[in-house]
Protein backbone atom coordinates (compact mmCIF):
# COMPACT_ATOMS: atom_id res chain seq x y z
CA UNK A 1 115.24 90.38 86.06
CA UNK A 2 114.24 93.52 87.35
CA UNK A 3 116.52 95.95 89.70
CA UNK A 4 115.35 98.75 91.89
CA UNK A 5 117.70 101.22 93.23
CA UNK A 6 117.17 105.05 93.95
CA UNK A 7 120.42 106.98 92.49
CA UNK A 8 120.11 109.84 95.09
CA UNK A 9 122.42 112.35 93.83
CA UNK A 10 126.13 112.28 92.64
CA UNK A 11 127.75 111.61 96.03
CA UNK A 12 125.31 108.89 97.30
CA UNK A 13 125.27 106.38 94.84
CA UNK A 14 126.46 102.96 95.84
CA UNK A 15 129.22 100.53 94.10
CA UNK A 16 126.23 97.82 94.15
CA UNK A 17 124.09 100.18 92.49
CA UNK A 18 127.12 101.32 89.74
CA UNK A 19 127.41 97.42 89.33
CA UNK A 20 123.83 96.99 88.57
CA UNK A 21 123.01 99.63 86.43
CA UNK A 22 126.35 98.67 84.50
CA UNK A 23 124.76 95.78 83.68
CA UNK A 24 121.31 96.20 82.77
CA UNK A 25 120.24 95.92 79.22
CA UNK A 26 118.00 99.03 79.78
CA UNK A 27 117.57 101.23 82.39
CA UNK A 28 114.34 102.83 83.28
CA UNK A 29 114.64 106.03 84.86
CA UNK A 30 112.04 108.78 86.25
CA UNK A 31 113.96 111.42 84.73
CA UNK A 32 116.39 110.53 81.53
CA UNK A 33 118.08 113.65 82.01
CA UNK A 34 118.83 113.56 85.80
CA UNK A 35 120.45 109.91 85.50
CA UNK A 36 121.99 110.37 82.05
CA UNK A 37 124.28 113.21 84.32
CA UNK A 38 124.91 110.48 86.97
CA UNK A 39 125.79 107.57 84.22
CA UNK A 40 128.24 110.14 82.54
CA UNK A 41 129.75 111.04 85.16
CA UNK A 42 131.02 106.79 85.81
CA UNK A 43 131.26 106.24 82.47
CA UNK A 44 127.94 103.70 82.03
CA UNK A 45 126.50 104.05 78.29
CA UNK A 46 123.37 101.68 78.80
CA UNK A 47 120.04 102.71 77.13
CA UNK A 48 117.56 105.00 78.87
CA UNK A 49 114.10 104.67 78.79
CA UNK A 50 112.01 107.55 80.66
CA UNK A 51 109.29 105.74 82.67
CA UNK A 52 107.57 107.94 85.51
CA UNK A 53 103.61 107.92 86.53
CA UNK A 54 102.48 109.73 83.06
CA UNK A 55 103.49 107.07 81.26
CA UNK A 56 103.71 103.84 83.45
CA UNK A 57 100.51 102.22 82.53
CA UNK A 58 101.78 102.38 78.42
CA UNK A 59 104.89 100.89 79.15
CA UNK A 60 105.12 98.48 81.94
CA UNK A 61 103.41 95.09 79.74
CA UNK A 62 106.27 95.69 76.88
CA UNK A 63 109.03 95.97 79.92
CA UNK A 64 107.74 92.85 81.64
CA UNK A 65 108.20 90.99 77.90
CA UNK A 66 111.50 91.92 77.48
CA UNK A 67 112.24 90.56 80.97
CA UNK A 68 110.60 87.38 80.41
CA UNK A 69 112.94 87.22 77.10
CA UNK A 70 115.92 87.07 79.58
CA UNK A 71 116.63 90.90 79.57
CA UNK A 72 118.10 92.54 82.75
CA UNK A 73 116.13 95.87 82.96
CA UNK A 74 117.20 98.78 86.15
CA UNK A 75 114.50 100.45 87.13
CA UNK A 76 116.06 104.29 89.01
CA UNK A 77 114.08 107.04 90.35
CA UNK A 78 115.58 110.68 90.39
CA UNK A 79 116.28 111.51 94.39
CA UNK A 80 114.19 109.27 96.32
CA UNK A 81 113.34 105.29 96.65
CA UNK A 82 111.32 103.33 93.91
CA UNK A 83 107.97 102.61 95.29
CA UNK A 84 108.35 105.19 98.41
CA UNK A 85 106.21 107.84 96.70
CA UNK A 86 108.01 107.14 94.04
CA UNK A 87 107.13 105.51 90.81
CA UNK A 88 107.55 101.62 90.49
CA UNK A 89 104.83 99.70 91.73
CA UNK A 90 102.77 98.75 89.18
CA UNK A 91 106.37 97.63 87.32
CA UNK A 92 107.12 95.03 90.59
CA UNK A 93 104.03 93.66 90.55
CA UNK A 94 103.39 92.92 86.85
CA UNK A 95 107.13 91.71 87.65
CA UNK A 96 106.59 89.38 90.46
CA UNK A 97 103.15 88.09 88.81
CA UNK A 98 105.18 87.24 85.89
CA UNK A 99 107.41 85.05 87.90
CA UNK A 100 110.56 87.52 87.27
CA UNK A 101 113.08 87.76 90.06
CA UNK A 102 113.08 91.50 91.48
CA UNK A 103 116.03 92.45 93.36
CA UNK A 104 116.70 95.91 95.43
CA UNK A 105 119.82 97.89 95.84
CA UNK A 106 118.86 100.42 99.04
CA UNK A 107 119.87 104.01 98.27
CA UNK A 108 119.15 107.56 99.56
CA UNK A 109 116.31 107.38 102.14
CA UNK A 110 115.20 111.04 102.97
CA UNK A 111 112.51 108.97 105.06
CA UNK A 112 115.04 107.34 107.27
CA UNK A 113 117.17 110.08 107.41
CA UNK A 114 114.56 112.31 108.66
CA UNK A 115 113.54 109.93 111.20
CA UNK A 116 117.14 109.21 112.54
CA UNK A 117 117.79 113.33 112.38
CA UNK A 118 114.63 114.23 114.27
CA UNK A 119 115.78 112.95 117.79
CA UNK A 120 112.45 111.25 117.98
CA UNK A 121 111.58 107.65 118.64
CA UNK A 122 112.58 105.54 115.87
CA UNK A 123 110.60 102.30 116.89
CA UNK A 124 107.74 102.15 116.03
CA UNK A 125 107.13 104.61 113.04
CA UNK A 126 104.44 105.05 110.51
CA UNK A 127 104.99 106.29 107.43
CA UNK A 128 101.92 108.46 105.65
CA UNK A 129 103.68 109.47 102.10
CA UNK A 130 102.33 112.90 100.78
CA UNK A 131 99.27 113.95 102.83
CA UNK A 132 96.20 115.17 100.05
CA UNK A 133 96.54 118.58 98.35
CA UNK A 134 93.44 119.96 99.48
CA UNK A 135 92.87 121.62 103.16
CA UNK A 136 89.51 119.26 104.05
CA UNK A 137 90.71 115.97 102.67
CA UNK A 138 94.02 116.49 104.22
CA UNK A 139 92.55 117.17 107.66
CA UNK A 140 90.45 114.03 107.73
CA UNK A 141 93.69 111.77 105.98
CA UNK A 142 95.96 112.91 108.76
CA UNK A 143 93.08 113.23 111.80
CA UNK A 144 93.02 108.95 111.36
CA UNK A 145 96.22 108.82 112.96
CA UNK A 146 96.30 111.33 115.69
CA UNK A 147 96.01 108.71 118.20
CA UNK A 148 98.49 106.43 116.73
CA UNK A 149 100.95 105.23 119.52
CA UNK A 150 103.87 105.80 116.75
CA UNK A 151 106.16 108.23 115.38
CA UNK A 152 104.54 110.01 111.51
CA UNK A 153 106.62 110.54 108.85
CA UNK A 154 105.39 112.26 105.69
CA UNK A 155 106.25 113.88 102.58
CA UNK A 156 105.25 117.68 102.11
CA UNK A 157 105.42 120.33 99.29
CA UNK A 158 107.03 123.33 99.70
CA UNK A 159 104.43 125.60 98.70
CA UNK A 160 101.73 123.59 101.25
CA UNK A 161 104.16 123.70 104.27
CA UNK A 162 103.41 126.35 106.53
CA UNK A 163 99.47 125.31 106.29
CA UNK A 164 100.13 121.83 106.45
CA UNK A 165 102.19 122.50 109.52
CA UNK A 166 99.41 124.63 111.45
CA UNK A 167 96.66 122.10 110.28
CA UNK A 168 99.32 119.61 112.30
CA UNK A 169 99.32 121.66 115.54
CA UNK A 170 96.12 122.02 115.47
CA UNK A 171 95.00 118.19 115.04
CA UNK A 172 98.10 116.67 117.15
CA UNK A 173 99.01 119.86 119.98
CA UNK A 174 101.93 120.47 120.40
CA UNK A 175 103.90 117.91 119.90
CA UNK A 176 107.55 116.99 118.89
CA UNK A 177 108.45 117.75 115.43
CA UNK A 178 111.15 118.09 112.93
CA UNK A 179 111.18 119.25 109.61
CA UNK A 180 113.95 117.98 107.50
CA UNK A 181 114.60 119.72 103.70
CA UNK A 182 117.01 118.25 101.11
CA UNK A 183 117.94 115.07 102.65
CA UNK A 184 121.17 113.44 101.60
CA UNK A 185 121.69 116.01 98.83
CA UNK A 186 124.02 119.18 99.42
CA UNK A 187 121.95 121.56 100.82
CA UNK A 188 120.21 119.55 103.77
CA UNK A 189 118.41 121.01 107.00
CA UNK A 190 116.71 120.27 109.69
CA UNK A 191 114.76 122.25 112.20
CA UNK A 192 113.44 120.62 115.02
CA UNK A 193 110.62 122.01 117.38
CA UNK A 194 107.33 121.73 118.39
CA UNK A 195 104.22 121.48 115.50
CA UNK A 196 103.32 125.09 116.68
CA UNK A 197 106.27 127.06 116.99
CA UNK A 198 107.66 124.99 113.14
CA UNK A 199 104.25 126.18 111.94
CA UNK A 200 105.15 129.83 113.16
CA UNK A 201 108.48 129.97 111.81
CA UNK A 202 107.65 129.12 108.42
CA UNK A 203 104.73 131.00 108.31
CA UNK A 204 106.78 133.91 109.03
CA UNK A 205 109.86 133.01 106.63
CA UNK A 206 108.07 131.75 103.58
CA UNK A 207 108.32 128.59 101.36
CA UNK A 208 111.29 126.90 102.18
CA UNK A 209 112.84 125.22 98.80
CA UNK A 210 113.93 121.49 98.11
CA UNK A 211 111.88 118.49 99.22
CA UNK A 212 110.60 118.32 102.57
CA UNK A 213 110.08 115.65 105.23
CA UNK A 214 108.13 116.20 108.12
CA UNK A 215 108.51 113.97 111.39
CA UNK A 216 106.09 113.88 114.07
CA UNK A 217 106.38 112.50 117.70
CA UNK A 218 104.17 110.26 119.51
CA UNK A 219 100.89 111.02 121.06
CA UNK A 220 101.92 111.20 125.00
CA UNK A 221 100.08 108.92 127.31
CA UNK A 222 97.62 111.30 128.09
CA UNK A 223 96.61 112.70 124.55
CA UNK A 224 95.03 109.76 123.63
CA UNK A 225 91.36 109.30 121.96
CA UNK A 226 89.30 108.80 125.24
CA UNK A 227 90.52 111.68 126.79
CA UNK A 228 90.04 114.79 123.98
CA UNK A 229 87.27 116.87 124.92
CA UNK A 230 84.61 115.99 122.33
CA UNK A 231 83.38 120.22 122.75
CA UNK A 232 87.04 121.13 122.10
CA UNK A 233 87.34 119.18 118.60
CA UNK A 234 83.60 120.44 117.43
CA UNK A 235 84.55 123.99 118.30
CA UNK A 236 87.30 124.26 116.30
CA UNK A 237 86.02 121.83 113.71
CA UNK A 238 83.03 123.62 113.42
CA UNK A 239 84.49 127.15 112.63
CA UNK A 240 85.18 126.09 109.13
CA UNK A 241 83.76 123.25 108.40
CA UNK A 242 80.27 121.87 107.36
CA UNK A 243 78.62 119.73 110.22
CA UNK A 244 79.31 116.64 108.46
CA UNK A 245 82.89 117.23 108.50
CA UNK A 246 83.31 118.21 111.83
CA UNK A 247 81.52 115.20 112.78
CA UNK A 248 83.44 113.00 111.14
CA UNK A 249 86.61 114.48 112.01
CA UNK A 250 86.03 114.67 115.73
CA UNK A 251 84.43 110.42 115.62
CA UNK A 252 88.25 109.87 114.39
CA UNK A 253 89.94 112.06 117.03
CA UNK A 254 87.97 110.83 119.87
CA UNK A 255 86.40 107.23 118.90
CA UNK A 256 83.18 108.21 120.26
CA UNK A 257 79.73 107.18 118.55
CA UNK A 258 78.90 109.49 115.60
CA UNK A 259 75.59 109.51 116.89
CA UNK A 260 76.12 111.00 119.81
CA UNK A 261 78.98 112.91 118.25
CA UNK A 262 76.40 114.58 116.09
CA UNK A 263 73.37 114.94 118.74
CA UNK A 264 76.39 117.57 120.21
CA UNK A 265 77.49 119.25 117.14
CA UNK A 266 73.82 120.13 116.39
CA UNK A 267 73.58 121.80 120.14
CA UNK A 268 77.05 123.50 119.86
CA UNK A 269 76.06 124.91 116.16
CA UNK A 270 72.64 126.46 117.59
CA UNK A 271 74.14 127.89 120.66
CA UNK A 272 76.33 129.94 118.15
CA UNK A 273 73.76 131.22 116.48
């Protein structure tokens, strides 16, 4: 059998979750060190094994045999949810193609805690992980879901933040926002705001520290796909990016033909020259 719980930190961890990883035969954790401190601390002495995304693909045939021998293994990540950008998927699905039973234990969510801090609307949300590292590819992942009738919630890194957060005002307005750091661990925040004046503030204040959730509100009524001006997005897009880019970036924003998407971006490139 296989077990799933996140151990959050020291305060958060549930009696379920005490219950479960007292009785596991092994316990495979993201960091051995983090939940060695947490096992210690209730006086659990299972064995660790250290299973995180460097080393998943070695490990997760020899876990799945010792399951099928009739071995109950936990499988803990450090501060967030298994699976939720989190390692543990390929581990549940060898699992449940084996036939093994999986079972979860909820935990810490700094997801659903940034969504229920934000003051936006819960229902429905969408949920976008950690947006790409790099400035182009993260414009075009998040410009796919500016027009998304929902509430975003993503991961960000500290360090990409303040750029991530003016890329954001720039693709969705001004919209809603919230940025939540440290989420169910000792030293959480939130600031809440619109994209452009978050973006400000931390580009004025630095890298924040901790992990960071960022919340976004709904697209209102009128900021929807058929009405952005199609010269607007290619303006902007085209300031720093190669015609192809723009292109593509502004057929997502506004759902219009690339065709005659591109037939415009040629005639708003030459007029600037």
């Amino acid at each position: 059998m296989l077990v799933a719980t996140p151990i959050g930190n020291l305060r958060d961890i549930t009696i379920r979750a005490l219950d479960a990883l007292s009785a596991a035969d092994l316990i495979a954790c993201e960091d051995t060190r983090v939940t060695a401190r947490l096992l210690a601390r209730h006086g659990i002495r299972q064995p660790l094994l250290a299973y995180h995304a460097h080393n998943r693909h070695r490990l997760e045939a020899s876990l799945v045999e010792r399951m099928m021998a009739g071995e109950r293994i936990a499988l803990v990540t450090d501060a967030g949810t298994p699976l939720i950008s989190d390692p543990g998927e390929g581990l549940v699905k060898a699992a449940l193609a084996a036939g093994i039973d999986v079972a979860v234990l909820p935990g810490p969510s700094a997801a659903l805690a940034a969504l229920a801090l934000s003051g936006l609307p819960a229902e429905p949300f969408l949920f976008l992980g950690f947006p790409p590292a790099k400035a182009n590819d993260r414009r075009r992942y998040l410009a796919q879901f500016v027009s998304v009738p929902a509430t975003l919630v993503l991961f960000e890194a500290p360090h990409r933040l303040s750029q991530s957060l003016a890329e954001m005002a720039e693709l969705f307005g001004p919209r809603p926002a919230a940025v939540a750091r440290e989420l169910t661990k000792l030293h959480e925040e939130v600031r809440r705001g619109r994209l452009d004046d978050l973006a400000r503030h931390y580009g004025e204040t630095g890298q924040p520290k901790g992990e960071i959730v960022v919340v976004i509100g709904p697209p209102a009524e009128e900021g929807r796909k058929e009405v952005i001006d199609l010269d607007a997005v290619l303006v902007r897009a085209l300031e720093n990016r190669s015609l192809r880019d723009a292109v593509e970036e502004a057929a997502i924003l506004t759902g219009r033909p690339r065709r005659e998407i591109y037939v415009r971006a040629l005639a708003l490139r030459n007029a600037r020259r």
